[in-house]
N, C-alpha and C. Protein backbone atom coordinates (compact mmCIF):
# COMPACT_ATOMS: atom_id res chain seq x y z
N UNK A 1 -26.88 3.32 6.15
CA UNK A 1 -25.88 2.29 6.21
C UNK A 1 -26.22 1.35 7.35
N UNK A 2 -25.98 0.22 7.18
CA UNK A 2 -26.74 -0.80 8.52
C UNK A 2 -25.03 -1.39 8.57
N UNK A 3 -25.13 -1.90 9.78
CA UNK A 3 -23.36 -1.85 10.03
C UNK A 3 -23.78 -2.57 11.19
N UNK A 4 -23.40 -4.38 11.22
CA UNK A 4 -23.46 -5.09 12.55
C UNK A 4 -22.61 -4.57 13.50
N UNK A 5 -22.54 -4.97 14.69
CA UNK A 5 -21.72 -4.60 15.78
C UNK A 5 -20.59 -4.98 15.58
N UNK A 6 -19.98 -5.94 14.48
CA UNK A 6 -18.46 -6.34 14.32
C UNK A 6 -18.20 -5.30 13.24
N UNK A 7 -19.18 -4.93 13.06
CA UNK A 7 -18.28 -4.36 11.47
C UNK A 7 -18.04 -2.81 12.33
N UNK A 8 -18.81 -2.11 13.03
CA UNK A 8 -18.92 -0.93 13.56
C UNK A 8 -17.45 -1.16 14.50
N UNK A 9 -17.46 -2.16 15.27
CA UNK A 9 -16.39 -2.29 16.22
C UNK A 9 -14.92 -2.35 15.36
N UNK A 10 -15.02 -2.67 14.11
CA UNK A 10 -13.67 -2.70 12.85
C UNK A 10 -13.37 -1.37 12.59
N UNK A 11 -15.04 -0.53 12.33
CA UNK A 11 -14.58 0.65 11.84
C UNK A 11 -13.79 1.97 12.87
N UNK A 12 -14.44 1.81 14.32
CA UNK A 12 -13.86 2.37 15.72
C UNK A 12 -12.76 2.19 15.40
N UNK A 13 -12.33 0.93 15.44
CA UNK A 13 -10.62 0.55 15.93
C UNK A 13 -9.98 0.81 14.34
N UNK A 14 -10.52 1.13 13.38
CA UNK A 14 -9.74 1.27 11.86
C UNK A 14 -9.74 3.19 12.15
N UNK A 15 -10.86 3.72 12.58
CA UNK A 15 -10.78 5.17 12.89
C UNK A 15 -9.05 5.55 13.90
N UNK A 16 -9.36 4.47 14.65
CA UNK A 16 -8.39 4.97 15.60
C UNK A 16 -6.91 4.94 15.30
N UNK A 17 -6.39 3.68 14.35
CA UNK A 17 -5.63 3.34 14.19
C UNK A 17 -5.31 4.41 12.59
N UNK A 18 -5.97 4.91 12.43
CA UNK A 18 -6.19 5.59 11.37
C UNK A 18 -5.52 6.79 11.71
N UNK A 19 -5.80 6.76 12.60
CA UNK A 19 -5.23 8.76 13.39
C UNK A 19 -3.94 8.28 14.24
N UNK A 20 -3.63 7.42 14.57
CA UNK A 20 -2.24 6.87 15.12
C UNK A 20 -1.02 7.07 13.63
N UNK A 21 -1.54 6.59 12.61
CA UNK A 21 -0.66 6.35 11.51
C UNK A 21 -0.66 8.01 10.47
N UNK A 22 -1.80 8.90 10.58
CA UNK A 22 -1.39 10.16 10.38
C UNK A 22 -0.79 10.82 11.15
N UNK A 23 -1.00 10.19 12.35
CA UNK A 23 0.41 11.64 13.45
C UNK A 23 1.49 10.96 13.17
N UNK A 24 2.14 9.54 13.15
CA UNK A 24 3.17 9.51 12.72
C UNK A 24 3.66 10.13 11.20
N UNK A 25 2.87 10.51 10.59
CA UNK A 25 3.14 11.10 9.31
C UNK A 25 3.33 12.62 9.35
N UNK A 26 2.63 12.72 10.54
CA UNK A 26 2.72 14.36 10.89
C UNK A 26 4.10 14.38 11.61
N UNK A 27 4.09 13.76 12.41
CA UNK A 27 5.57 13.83 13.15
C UNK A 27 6.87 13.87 11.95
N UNK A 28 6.83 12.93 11.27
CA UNK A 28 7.85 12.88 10.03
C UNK A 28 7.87 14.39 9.18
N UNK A 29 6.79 15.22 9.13
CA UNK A 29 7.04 15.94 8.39
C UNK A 29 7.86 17.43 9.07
N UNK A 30 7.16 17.30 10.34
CA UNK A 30 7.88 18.46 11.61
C UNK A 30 9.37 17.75 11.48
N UNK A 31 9.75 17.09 11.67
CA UNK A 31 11.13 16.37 11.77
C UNK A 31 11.88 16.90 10.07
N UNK A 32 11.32 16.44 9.25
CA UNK A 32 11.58 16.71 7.79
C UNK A 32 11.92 18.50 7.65
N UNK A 33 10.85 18.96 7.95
CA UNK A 33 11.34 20.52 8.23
C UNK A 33 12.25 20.87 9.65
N UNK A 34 12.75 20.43 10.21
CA UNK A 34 13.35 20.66 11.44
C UNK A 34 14.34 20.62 10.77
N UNK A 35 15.06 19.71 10.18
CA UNK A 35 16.25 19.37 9.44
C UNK A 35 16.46 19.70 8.16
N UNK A 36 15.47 20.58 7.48
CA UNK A 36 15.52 21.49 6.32
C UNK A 36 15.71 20.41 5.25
N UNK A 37 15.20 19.20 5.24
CA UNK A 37 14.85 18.26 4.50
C UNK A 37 13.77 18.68 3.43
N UNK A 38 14.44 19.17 2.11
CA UNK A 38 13.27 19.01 1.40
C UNK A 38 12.03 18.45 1.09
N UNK A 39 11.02 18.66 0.78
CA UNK A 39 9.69 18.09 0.65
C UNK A 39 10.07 16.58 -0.68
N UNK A 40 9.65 15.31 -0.17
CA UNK A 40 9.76 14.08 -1.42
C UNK A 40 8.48 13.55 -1.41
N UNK A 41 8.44 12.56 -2.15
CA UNK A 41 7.37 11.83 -2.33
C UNK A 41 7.78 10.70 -1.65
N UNK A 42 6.47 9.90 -1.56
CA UNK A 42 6.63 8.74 -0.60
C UNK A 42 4.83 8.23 -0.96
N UNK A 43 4.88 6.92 -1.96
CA UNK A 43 4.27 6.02 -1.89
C UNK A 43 3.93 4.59 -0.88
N UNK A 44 2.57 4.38 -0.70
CA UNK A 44 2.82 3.72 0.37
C UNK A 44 1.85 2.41 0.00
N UNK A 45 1.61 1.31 -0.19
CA UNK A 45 0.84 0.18 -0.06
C UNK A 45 0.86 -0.55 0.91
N UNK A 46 -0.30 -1.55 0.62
CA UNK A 46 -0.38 -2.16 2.30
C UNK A 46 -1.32 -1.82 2.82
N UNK A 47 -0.89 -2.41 4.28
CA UNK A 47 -2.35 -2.03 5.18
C UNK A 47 -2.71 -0.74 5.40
N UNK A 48 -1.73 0.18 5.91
CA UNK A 48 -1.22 1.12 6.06
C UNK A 48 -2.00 2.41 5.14
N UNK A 49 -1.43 1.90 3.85
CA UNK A 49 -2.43 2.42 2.58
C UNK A 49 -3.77 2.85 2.59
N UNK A 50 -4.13 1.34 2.81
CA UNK A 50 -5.75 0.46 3.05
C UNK A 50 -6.55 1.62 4.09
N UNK A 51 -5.81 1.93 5.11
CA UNK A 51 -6.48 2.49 6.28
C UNK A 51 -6.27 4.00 5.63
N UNK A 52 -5.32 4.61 5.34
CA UNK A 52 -4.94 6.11 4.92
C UNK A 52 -5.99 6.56 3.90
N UNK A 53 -6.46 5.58 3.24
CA UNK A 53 -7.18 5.83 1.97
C UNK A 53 -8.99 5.08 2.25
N UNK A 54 -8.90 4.77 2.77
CA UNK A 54 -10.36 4.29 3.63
C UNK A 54 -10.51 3.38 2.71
N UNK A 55 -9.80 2.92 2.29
CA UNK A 55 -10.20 1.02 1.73
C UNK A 55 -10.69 0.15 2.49
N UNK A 56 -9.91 -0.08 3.59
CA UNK A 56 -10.46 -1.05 4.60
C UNK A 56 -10.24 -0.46 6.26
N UNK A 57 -10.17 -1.22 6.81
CA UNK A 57 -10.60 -0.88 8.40
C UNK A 57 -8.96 -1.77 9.32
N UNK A 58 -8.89 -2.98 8.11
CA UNK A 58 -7.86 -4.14 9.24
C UNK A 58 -6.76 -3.26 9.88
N UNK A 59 -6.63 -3.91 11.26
CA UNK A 59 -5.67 -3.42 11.88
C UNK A 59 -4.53 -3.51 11.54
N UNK A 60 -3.60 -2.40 11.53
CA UNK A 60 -1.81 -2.22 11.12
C UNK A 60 -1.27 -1.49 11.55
N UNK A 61 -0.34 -1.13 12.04
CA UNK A 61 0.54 -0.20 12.78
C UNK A 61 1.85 -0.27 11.67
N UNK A 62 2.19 -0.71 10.83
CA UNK A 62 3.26 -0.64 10.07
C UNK A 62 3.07 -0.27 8.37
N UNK A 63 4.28 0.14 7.90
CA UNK A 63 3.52 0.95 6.47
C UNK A 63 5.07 0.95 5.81
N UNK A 64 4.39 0.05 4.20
CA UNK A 64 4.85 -0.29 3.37
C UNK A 64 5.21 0.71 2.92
N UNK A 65 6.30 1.49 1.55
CA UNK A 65 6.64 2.42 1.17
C UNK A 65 7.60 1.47 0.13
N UNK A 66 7.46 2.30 -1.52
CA UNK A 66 8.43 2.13 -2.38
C UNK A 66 9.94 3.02 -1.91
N UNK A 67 11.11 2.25 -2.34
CA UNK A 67 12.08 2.78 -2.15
C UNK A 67 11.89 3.51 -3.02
N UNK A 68 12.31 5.15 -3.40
CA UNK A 68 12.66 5.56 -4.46
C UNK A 68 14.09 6.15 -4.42
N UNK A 69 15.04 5.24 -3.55
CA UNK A 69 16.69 5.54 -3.68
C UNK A 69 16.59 6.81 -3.03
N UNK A 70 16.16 7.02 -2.14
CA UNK A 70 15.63 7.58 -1.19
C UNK A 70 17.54 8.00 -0.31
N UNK A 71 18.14 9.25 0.15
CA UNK A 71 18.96 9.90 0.39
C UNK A 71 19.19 9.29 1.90
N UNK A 72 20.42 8.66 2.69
CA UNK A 72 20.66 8.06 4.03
C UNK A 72 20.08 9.31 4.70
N UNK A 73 20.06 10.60 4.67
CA UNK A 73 19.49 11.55 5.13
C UNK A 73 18.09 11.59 5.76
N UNK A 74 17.60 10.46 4.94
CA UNK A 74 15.78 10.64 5.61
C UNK A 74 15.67 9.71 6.58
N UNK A 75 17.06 9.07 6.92
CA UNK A 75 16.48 7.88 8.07
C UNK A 75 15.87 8.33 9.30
N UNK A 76 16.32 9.79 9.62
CA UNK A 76 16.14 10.34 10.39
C UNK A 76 14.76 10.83 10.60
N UNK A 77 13.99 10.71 9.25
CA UNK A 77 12.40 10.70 9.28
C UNK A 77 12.12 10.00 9.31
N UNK A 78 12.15 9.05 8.85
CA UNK A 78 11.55 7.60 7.98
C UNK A 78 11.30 7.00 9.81
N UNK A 79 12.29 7.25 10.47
CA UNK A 79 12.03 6.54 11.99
C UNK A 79 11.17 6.82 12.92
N UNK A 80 10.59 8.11 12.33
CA UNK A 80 9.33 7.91 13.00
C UNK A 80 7.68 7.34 12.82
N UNK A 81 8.38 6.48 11.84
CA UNK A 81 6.91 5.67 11.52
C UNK A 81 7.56 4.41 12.37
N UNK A 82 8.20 4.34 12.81
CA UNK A 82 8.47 2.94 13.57
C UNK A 82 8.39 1.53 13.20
N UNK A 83 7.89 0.88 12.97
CA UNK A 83 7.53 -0.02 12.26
C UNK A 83 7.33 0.28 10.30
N UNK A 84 8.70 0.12 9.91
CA UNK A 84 8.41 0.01 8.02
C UNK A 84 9.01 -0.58 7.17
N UNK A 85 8.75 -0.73 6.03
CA UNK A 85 9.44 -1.87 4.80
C UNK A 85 9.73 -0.74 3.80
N UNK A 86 10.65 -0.79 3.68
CA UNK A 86 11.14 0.15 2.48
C UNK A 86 11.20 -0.87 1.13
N UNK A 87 10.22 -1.30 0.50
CA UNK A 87 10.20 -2.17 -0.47
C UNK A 87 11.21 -1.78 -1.95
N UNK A 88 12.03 -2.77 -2.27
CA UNK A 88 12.83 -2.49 -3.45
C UNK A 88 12.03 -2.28 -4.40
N UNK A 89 12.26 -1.19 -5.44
CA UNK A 89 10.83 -1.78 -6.80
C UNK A 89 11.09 -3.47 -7.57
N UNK A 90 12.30 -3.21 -7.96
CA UNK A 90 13.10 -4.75 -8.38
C UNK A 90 12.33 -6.06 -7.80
N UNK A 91 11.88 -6.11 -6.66
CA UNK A 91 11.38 -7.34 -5.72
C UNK A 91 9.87 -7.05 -5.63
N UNK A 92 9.08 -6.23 -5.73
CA UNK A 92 7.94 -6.06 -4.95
C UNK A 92 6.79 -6.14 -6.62
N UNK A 93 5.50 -6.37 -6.40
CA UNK A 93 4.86 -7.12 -7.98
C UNK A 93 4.13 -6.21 -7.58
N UNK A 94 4.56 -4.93 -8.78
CA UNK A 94 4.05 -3.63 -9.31
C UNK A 94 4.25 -3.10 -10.50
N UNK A 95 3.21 -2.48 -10.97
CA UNK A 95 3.04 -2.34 -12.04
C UNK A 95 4.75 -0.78 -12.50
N UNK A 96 4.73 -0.34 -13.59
CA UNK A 96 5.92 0.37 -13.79
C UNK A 96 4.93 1.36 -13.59
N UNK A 97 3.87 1.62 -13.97
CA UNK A 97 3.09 3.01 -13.90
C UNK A 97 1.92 3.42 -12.45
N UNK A 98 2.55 2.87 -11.69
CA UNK A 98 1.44 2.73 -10.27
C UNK A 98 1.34 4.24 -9.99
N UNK A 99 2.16 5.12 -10.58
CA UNK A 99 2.66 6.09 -10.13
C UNK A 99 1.26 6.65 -10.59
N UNK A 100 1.05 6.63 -11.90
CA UNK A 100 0.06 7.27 -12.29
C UNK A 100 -1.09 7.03 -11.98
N UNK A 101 -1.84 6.16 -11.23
CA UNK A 101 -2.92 5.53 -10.30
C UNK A 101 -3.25 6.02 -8.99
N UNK A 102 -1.96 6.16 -8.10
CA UNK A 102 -1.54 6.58 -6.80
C UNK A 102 -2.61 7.63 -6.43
N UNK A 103 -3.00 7.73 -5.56
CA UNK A 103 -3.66 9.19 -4.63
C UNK A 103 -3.21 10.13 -3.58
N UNK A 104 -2.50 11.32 -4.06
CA UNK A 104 -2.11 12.32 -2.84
C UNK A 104 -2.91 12.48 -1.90
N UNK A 105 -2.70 12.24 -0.66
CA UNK A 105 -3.57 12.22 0.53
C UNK A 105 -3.23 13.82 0.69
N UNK A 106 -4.50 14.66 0.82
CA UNK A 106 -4.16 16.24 0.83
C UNK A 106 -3.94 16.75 2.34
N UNK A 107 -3.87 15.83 3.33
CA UNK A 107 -4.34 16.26 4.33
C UNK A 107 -2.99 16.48 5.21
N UNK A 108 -1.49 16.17 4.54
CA UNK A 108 -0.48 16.18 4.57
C UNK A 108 0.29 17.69 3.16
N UNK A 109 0.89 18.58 4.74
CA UNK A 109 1.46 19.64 3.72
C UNK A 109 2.73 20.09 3.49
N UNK A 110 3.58 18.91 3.67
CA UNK A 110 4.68 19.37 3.52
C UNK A 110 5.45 18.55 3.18
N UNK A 111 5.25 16.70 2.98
CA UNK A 111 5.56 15.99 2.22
C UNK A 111 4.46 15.52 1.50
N UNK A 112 4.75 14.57 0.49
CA UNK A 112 3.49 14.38 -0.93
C UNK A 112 3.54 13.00 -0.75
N UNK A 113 2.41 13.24 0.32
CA UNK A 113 2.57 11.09 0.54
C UNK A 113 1.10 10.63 -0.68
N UNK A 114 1.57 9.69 -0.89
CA UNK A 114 0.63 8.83 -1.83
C UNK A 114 0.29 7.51 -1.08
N UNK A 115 -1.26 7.02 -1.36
CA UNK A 115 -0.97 5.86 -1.55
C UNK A 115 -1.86 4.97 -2.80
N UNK A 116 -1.04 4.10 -2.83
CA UNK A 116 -1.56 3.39 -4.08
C UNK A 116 -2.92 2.93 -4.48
N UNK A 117 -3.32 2.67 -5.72
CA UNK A 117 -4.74 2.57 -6.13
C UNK A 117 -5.32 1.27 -5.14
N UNK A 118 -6.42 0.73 -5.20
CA UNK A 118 -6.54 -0.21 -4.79
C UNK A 118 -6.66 -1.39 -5.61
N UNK A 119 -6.10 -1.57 -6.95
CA UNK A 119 -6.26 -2.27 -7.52
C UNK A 119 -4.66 -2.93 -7.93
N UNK A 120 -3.83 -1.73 -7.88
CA UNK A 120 -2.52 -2.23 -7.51
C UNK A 120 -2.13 -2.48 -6.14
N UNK A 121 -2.96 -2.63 -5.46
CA UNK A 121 -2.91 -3.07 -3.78
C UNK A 121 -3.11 -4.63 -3.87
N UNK A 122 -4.12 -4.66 -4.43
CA UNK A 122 -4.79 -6.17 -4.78
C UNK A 122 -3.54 -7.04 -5.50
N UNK A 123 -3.13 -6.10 -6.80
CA UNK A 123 -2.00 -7.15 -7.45
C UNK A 123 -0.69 -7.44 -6.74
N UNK A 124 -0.24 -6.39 -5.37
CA UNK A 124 0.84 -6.39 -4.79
C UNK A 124 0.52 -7.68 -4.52
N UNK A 125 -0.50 -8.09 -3.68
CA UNK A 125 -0.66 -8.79 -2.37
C UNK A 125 -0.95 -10.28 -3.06
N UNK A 126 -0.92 -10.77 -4.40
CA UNK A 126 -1.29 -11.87 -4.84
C UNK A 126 -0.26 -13.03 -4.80
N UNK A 127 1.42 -12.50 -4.76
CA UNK A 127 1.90 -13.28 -4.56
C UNK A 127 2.23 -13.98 -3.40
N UNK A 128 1.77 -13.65 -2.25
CA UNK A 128 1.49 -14.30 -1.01
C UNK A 128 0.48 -15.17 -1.00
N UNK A 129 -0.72 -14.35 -0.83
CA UNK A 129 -1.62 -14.77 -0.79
C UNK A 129 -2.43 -16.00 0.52
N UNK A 130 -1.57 -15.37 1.23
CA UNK A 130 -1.42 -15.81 2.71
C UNK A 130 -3.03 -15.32 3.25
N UNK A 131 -3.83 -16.16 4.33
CA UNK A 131 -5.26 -15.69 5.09
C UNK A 131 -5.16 -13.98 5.46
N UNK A 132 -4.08 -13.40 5.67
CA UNK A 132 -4.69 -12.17 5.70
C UNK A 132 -4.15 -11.04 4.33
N UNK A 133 -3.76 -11.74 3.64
CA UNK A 133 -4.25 -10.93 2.42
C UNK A 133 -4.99 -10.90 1.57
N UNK A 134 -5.80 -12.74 1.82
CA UNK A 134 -7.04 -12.72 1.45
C UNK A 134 -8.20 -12.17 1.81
N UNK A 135 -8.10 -12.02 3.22
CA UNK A 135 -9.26 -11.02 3.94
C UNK A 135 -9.01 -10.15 3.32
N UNK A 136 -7.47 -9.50 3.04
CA UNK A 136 -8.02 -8.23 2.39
C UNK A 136 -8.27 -7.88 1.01
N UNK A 137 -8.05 -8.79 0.08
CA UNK A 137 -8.83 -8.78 -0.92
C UNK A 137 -9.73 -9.14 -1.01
N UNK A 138 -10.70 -10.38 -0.61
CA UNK A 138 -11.47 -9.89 -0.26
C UNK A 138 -12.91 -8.45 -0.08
N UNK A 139 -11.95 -7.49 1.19
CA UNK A 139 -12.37 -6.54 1.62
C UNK A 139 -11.80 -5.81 -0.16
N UNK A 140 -11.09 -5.34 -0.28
CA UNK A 140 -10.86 -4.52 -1.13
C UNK A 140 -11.51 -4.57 -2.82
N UNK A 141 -11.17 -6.10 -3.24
CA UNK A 141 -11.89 -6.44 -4.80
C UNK A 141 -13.35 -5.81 -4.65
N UNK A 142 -14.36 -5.49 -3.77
CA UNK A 142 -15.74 -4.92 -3.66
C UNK A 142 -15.44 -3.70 -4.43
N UNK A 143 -14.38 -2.65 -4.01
CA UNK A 143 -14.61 -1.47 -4.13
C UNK A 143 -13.53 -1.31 -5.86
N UNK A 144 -12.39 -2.45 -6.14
CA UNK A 144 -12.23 -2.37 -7.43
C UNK A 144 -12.32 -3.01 -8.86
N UNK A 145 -12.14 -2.52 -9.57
CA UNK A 145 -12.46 -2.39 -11.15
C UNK A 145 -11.47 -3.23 -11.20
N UNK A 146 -11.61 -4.68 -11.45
CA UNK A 146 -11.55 -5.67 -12.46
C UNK A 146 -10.17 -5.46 -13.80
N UNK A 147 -11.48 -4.91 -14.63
CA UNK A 147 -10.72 -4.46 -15.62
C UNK A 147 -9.42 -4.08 -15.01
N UNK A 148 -9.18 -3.25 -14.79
CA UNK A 148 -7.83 -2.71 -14.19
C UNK A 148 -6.98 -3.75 -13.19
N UNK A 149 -7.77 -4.14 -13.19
CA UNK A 149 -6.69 -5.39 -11.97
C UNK A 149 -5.74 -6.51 -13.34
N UNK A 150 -6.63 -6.34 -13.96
CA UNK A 150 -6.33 -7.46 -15.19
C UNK A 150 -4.91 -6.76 -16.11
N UNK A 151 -5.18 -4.95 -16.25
CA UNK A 151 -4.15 -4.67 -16.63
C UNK A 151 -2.86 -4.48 -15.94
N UNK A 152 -2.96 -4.59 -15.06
CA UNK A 152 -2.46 -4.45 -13.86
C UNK A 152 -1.17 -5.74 -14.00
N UNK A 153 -2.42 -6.34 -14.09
CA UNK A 153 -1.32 -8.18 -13.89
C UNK A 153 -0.14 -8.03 -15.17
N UNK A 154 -0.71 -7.64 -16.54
CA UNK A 154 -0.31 -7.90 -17.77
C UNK A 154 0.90 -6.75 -17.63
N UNK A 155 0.77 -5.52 -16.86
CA UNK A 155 1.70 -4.82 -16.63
C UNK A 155 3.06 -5.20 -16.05
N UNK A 156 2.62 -5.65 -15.25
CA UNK A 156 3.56 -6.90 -14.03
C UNK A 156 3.92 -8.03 -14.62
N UNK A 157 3.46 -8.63 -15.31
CA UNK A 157 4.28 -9.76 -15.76
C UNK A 157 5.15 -9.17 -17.24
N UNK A 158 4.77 -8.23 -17.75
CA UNK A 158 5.49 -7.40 -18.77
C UNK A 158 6.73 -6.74 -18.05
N UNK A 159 6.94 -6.84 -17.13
CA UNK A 159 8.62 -6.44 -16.32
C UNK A 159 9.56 -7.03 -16.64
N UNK A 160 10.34 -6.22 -16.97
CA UNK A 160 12.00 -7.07 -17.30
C UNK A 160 13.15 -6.80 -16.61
N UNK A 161 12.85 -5.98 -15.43
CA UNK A 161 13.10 -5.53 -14.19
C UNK A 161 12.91 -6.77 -12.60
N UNK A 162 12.15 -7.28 -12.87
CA UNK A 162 11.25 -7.50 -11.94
C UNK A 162 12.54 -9.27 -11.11
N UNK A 163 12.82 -9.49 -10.42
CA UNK A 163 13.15 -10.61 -9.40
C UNK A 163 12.40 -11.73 -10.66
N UNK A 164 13.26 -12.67 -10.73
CA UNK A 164 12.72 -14.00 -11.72
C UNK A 164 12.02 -14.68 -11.05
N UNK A 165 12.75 -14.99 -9.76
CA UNK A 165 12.55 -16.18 -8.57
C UNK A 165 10.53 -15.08 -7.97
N UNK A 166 10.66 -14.10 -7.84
CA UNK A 166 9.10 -12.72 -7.55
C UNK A 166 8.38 -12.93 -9.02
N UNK A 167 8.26 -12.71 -9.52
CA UNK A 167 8.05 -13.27 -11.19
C UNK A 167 7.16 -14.63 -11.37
N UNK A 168 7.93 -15.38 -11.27
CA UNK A 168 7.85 -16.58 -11.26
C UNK A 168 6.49 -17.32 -9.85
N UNK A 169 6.80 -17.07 -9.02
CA UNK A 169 6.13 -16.94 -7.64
C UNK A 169 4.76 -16.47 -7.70
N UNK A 170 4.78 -15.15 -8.43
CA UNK A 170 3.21 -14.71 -8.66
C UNK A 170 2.86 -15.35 -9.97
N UNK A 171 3.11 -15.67 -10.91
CA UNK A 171 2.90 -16.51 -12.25
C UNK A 171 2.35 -17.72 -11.22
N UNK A 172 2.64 -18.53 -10.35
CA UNK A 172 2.29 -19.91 -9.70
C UNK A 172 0.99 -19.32 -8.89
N UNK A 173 0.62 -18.12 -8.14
CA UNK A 173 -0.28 -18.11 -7.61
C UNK A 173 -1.51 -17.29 -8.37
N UNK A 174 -0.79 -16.73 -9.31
CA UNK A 174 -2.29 -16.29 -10.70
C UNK A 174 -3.34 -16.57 -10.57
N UNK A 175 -3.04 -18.33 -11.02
CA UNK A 175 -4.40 -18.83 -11.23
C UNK A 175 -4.91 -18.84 -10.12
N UNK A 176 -4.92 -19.49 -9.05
CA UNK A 176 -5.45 -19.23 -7.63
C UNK A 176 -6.43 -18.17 -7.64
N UNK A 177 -5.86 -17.18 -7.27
CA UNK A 177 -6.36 -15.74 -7.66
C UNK A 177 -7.33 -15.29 -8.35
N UNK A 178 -6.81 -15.65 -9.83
CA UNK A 178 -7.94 -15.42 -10.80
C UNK A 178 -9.26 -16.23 -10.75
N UNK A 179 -9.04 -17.60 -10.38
CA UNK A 179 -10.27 -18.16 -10.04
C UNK A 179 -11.18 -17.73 -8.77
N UNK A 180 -10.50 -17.67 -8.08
CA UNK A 180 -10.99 -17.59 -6.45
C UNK A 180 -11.63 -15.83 -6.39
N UNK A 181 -11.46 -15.02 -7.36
CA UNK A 181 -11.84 -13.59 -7.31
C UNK A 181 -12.52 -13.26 -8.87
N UNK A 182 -12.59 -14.29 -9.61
CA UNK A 182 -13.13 -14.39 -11.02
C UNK A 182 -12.66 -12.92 -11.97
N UNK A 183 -11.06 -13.05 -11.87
CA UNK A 183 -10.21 -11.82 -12.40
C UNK A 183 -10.42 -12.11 -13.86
């Protein structure tokens, strides 16, 4: 592997920040059993994701998570990630079946954290499409399958669930997208 000195210096500080965001996951789960909190699931996209799942390296200290109507009971975990977005499904541009894509990170044993494919990472992040979610697509479109990004979209705009005004928003930045990443 040949790796300039910026990219090596990304991967240091993505290592590090990498092991900052599993002890907070470790901490949540000692807390989770302290309080005899059953074991849940917990999907996560984002940067957060990106780094948990060795997609990318960019720096993040904060971590996206689907609501899944999730019990006032877990706030008391959920706070030790410090920095998080409990994303509505209703608002956030995901597919209905991400579930089945997702990857159990095994390295966690007592809650069932996931995080999402990287190809539904890519379709989250299109309706922004702001400079650093282009870096990270970018970084990420290398390592996914196309094809799947494409079903991905057709999944997502097939919502009848989904925010009109969120809907609508990623329908305007599509094309962008599709050209600029030849989807």
């Amino acid at each position: 592997m040949n790796l300039n000195n910026s990219n090596m210096v990304k991967m240091v500080i993505g290592m590090d920040i990498k092991k900052q965001l599993e002890n907070r996951i470790f901490e949540m789960e000692k807390v989770a059993q302290l309080f005899e909190i059953k074991p849940f699931d917990m999907f996560l996209l984002g940067g957060s994701a990106c780094i948990l799942g060795g997609y990318s390296y960019r720096a993040t200290r904060d971590f996206d998570f689907m609501d899944l109507n999730y019990s006032s009971r877990l706030d008391k975990v959920f706070v030790h990630l410090r920095d998080f977005d409990m994303l509505e499904y209703e608002s956030t541009l995901i597919s209905p079946i991400y579930k089945e894509r997702s990857k159990k990170l095994d390295k966690f044993d007592y809650l069932n954290i996931y995080i999402l494919s990287v190809e539904d990472i890519i379709v989250s992040k299109i309706i922004r499409l702001e400079q650093k979610d282009i870096q990270d697509i970018d970084e990420l479109i290398k390592i996914a399958d196309k094809k799947v990004i494409n079903k991905i979209i057709d999944e997502v705009l097939s919502r009848d669930d989904l925010f009109e005004s969120k809907k609508k928003y990623f329908e305007e930045k599509l094309p962008s997208f599709r050209e600029r990443y030849n989807v």
